[in-house]
N, C-alpha and C. Protein backbone atom coordinates (compact mmCIF):
# COMPACT_ATOMS: atom_id res chain seq x y z
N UNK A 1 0.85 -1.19 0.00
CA UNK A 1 0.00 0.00 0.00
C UNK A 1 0.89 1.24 0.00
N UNK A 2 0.70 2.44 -1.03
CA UNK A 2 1.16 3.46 -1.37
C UNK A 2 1.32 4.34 0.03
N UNK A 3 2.33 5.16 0.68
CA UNK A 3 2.00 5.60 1.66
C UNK A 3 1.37 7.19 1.16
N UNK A 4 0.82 7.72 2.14
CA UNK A 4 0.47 9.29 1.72
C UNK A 4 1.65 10.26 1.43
N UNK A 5 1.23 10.99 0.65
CA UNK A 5 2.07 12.40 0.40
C UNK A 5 2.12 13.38 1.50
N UNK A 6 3.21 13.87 2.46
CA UNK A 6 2.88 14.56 2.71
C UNK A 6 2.49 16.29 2.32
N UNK A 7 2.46 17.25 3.23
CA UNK A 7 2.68 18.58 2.85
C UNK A 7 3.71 19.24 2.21
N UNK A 8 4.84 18.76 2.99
CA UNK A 8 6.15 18.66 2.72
C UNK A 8 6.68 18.11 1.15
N UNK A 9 6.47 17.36 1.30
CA UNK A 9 6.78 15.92 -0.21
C UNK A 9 6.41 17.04 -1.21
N UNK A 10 4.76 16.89 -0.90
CA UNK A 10 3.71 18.22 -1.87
C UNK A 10 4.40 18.98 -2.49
N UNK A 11 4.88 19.94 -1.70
CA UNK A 11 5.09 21.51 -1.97
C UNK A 11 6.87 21.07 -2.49
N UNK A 12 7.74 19.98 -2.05
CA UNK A 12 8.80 19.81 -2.59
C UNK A 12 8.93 19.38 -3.99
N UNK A 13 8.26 18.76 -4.26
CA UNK A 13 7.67 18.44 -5.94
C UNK A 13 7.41 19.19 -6.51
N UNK A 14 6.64 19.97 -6.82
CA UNK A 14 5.64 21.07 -6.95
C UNK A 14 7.23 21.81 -7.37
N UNK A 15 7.60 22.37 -6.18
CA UNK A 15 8.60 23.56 -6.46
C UNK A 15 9.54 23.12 -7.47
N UNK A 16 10.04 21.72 -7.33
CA UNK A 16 11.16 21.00 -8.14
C UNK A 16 10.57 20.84 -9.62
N UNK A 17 9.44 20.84 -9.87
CA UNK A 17 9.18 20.47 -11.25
C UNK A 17 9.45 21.40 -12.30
N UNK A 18 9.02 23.08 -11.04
CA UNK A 18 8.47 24.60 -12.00
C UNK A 18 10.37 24.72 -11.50
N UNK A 19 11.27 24.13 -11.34
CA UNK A 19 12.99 24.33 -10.98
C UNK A 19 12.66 25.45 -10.35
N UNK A 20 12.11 25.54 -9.12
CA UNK A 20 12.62 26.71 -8.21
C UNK A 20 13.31 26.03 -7.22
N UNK A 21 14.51 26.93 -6.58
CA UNK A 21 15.45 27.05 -5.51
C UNK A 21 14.63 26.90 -4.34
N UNK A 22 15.22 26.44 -2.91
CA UNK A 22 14.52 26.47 -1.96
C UNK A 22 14.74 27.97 -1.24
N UNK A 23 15.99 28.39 -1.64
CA UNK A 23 16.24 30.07 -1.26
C UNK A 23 15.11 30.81 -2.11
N UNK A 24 15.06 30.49 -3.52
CA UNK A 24 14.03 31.55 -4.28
C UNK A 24 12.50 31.27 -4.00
N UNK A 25 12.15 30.32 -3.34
CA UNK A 25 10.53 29.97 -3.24
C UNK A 25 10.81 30.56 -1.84
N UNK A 26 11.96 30.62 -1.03
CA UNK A 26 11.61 31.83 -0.05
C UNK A 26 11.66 33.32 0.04
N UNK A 27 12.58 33.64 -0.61
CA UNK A 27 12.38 35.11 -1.12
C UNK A 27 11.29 35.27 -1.97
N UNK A 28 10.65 34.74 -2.56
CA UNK A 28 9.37 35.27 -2.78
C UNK A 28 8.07 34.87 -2.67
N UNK A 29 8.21 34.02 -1.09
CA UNK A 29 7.29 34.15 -0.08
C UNK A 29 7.32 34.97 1.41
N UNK A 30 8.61 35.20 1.20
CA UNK A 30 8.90 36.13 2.29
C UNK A 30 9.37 35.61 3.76
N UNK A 31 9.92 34.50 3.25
CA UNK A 31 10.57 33.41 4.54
C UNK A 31 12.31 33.12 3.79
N UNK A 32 12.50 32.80 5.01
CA UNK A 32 14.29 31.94 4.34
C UNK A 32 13.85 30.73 3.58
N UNK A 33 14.74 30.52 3.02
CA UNK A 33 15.52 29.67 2.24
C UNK A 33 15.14 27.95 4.05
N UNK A 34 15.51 28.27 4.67
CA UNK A 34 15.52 27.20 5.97
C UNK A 34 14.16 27.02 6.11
N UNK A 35 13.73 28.16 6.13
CA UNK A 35 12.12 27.89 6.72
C UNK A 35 11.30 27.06 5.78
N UNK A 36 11.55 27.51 4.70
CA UNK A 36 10.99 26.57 3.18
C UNK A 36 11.37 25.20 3.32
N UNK A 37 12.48 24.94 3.98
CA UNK A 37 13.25 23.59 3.81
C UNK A 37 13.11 22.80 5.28
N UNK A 38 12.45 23.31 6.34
CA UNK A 38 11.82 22.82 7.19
C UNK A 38 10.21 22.62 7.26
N UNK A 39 10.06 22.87 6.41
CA UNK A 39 8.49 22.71 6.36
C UNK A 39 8.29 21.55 4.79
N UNK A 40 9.43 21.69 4.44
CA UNK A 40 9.51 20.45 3.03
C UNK A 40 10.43 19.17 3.97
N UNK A 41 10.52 19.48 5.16
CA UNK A 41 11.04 18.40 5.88
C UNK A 41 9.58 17.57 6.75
N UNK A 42 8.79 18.71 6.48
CA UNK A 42 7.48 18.58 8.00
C UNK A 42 7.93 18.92 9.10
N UNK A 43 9.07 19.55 9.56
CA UNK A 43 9.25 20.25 10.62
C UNK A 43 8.36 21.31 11.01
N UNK A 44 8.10 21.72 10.40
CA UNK A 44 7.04 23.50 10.35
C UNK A 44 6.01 22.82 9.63
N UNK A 45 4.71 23.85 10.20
CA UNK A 45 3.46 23.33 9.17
C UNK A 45 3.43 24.93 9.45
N UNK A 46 3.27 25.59 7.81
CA UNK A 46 3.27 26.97 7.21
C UNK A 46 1.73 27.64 8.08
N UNK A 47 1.65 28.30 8.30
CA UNK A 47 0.56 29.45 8.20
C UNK A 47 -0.08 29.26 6.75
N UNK A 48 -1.61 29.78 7.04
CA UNK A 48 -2.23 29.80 6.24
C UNK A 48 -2.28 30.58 5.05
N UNK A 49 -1.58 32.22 5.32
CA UNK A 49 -1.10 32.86 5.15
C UNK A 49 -0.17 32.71 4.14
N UNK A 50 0.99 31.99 5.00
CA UNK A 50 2.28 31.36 4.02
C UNK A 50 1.68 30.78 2.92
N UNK A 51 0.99 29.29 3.01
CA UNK A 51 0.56 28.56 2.47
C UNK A 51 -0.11 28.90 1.17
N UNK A 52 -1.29 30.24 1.30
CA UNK A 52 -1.60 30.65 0.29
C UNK A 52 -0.18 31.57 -0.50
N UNK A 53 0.69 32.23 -0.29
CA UNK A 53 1.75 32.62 -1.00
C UNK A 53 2.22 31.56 -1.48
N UNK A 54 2.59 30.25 -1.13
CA UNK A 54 3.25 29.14 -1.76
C UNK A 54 2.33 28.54 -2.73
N UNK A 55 1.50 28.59 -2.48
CA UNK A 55 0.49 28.28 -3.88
C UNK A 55 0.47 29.07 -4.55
N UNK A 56 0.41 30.39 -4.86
CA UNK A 56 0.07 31.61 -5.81
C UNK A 56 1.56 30.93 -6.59
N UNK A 57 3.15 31.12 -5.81
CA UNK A 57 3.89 30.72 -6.67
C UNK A 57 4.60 29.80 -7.45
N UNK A 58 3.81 28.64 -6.56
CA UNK A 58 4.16 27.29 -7.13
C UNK A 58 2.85 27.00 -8.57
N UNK A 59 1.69 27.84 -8.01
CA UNK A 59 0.69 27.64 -9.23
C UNK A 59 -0.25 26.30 -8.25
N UNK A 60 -0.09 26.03 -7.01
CA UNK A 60 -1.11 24.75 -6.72
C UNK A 60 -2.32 25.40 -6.18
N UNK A 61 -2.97 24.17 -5.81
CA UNK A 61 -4.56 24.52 -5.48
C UNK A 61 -4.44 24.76 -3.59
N UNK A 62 -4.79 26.00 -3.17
CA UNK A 62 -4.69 26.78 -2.01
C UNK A 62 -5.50 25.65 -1.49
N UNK A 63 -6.56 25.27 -1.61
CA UNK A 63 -7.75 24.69 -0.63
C UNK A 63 -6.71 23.18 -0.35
N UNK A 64 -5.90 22.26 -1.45
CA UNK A 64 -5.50 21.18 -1.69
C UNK A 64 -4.48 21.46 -0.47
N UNK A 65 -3.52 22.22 -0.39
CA UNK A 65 -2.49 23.14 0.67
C UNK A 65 -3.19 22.96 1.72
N UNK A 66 -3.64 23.73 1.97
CA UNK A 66 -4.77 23.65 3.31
C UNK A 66 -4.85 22.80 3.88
N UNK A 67 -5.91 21.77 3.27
CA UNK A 67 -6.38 20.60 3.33
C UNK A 67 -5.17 19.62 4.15
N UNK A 68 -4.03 19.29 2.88
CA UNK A 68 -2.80 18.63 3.77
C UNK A 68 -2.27 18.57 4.66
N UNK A 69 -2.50 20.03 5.01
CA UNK A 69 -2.02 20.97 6.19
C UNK A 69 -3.28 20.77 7.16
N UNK A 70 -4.18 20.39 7.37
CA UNK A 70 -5.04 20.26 7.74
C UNK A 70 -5.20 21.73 8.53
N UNK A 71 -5.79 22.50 7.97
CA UNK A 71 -6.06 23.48 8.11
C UNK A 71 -7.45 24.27 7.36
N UNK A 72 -7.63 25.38 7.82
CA UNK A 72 -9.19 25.80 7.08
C UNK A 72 -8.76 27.47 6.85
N UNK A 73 -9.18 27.72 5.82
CA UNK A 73 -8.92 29.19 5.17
C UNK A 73 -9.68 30.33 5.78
N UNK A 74 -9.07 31.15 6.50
CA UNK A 74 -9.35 31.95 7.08
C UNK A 74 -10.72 32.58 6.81
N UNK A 75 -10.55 32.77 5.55
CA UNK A 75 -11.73 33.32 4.35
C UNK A 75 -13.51 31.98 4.84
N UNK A 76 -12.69 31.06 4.90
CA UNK A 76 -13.91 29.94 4.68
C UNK A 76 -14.43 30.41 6.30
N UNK A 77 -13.44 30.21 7.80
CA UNK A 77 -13.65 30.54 8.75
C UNK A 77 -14.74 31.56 8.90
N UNK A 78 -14.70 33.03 8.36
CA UNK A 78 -15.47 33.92 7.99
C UNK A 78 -16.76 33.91 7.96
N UNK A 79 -16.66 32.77 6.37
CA UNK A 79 -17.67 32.59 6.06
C UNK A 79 -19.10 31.44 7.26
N UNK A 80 -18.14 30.99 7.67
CA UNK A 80 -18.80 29.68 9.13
C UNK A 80 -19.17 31.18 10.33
N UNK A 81 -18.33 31.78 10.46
CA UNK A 81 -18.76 32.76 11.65
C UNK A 81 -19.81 33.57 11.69
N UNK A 82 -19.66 34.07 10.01
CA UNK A 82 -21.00 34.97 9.21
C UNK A 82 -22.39 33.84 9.57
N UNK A 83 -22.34 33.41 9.50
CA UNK A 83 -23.84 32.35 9.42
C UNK A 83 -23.54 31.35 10.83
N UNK A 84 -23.44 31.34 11.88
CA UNK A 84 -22.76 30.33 12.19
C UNK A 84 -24.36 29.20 12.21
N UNK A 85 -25.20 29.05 12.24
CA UNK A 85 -25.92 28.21 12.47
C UNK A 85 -26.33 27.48 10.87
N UNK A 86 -26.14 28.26 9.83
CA UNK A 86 -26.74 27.97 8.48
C UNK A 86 -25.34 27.31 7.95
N UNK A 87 -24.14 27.73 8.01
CA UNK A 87 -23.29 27.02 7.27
C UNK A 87 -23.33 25.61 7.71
N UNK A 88 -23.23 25.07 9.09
CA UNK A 88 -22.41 23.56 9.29
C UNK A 88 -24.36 22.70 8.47
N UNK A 89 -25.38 23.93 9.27
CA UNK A 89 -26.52 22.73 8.26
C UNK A 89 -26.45 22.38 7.06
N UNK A 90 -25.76 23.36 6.17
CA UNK A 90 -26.55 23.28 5.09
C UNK A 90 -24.90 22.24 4.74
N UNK A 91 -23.86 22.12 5.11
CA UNK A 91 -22.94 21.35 4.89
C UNK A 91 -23.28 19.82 5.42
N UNK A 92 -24.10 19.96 6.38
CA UNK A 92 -24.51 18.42 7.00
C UNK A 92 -25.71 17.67 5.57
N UNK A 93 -26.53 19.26 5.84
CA UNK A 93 -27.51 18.71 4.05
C UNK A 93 -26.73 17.81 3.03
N UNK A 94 -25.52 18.59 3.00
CA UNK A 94 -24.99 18.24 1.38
C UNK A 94 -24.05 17.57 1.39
N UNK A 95 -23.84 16.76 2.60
CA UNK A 95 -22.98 15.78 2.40
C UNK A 95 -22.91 14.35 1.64
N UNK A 96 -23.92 14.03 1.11
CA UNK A 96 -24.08 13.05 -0.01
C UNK A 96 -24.18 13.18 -0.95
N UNK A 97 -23.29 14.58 -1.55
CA UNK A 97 -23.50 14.76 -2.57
C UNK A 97 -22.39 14.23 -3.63
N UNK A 98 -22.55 14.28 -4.87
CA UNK A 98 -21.64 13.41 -5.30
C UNK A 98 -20.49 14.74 -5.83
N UNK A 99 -19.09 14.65 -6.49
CA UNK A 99 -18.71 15.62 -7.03
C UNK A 99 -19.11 16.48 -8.48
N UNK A 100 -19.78 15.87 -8.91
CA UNK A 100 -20.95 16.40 -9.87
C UNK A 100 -21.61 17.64 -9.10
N UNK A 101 -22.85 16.59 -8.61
CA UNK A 101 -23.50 17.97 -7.26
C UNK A 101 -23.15 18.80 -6.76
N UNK A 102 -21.56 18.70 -6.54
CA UNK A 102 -21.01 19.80 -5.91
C UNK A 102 -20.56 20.55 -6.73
N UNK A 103 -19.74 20.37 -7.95
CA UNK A 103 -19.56 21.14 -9.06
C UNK A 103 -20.59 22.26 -9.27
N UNK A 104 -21.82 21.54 -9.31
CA UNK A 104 -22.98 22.23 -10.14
C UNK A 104 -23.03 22.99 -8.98
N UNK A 105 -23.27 22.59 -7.69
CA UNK A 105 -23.80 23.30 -7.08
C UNK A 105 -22.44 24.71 -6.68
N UNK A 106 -21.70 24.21 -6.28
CA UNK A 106 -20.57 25.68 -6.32
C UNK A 106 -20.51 26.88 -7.35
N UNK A 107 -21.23 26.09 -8.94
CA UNK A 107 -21.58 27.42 -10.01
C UNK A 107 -23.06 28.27 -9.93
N UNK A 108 -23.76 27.23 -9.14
CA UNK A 108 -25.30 28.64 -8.26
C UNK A 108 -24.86 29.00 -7.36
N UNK A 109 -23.81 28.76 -6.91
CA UNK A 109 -23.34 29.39 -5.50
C UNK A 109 -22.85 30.70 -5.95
N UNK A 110 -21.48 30.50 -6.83
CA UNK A 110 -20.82 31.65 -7.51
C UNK A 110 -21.68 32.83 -8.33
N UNK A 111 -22.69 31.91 -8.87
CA UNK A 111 -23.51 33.07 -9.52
C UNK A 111 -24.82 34.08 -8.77
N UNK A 112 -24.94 33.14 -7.98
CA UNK A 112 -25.89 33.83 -6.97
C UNK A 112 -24.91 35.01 -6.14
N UNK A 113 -23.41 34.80 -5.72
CA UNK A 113 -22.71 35.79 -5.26
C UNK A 113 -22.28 36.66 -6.28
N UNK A 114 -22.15 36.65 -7.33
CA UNK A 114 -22.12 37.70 -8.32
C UNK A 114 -23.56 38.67 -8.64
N UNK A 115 -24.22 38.31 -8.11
CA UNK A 115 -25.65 38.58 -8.46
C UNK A 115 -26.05 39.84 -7.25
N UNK A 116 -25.00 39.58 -5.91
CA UNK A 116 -25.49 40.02 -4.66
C UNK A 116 -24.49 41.65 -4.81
N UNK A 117 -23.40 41.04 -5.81
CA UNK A 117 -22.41 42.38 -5.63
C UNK A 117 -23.14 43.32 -6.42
C-alpha cells in the first residue's frame, strides 16, 4: 500500500518540477531559504497565510495546501462565523453529494454571489 504524500513531499515536488530554488521559493514568499526547507522536511506546518503565497507561486490549489495541512482558510472561517448556524446545516444537508453535485452546485453558488455584488 502506497504511503500518503505529505505537505512537505507536496510543496517539494511542486517547487522541483516549476525548478525553483529552496532560497528563491523563499524570497518570494517572504521566509528563508531554511524555513521553506523545514516545512519540506514537516518540521514547520506553514501558516495559512504562508501557504496561500506558496500556492500563488508554485501555481497549486490553495484549498488542496490547506487541506494537507489540515487546516481551514481563514476566508472559509469567515464565512462559518457569518452564518454560524446555516453554514455547518446546510454542509450536513450536502454531504451526499456526489462531485458532480457539488460542481454544479458551487456554479449557483458563484452566480448567486455575483448577483449580490
Amino acid at each position: 500500500m502506497a504511503t500518503k504524500q505529505t505537505l512537505g513531499e507536496y510543496i517539494r515536488n511542486l517547487r522541483n518540477k516549476r525548478d525553483i530554488g529552496v532560497r528563491e521559493l523563499g524570497r518570494a514568499v517572504d521566509v528563508s531559504g531554511v524555513h521553506i526547507s523545514s516545512i519540506e522536511k514537516d518540521k514547520n506546518t506553514p501558516s495559512p497565510e504562508l501557504l496561500r503565497k506558496i500556492a500563488v507561486i508554485l501555481g497549486a490549489d490553495i484549498d488542496k495546501l490547506l487541506s494537507m495541512a489540515d487546516q481551514v482558510d481563514p476566508e472559509v472561517i469567515d464565512v462559518i462565523k457569518g452564518s454560524p448556524a446555516a453554514a455547518p446545516s446546510f454542509l450536513r444537508s450536502a454531504k451526499g453529494l456526489t462531485k458532480a453535485q457539488w460542481a454544479e452546485l458551487e456554479k449557483v453558488a458563484q452566480k448567486m454571489a455575483s448577483k449580490k455584488k
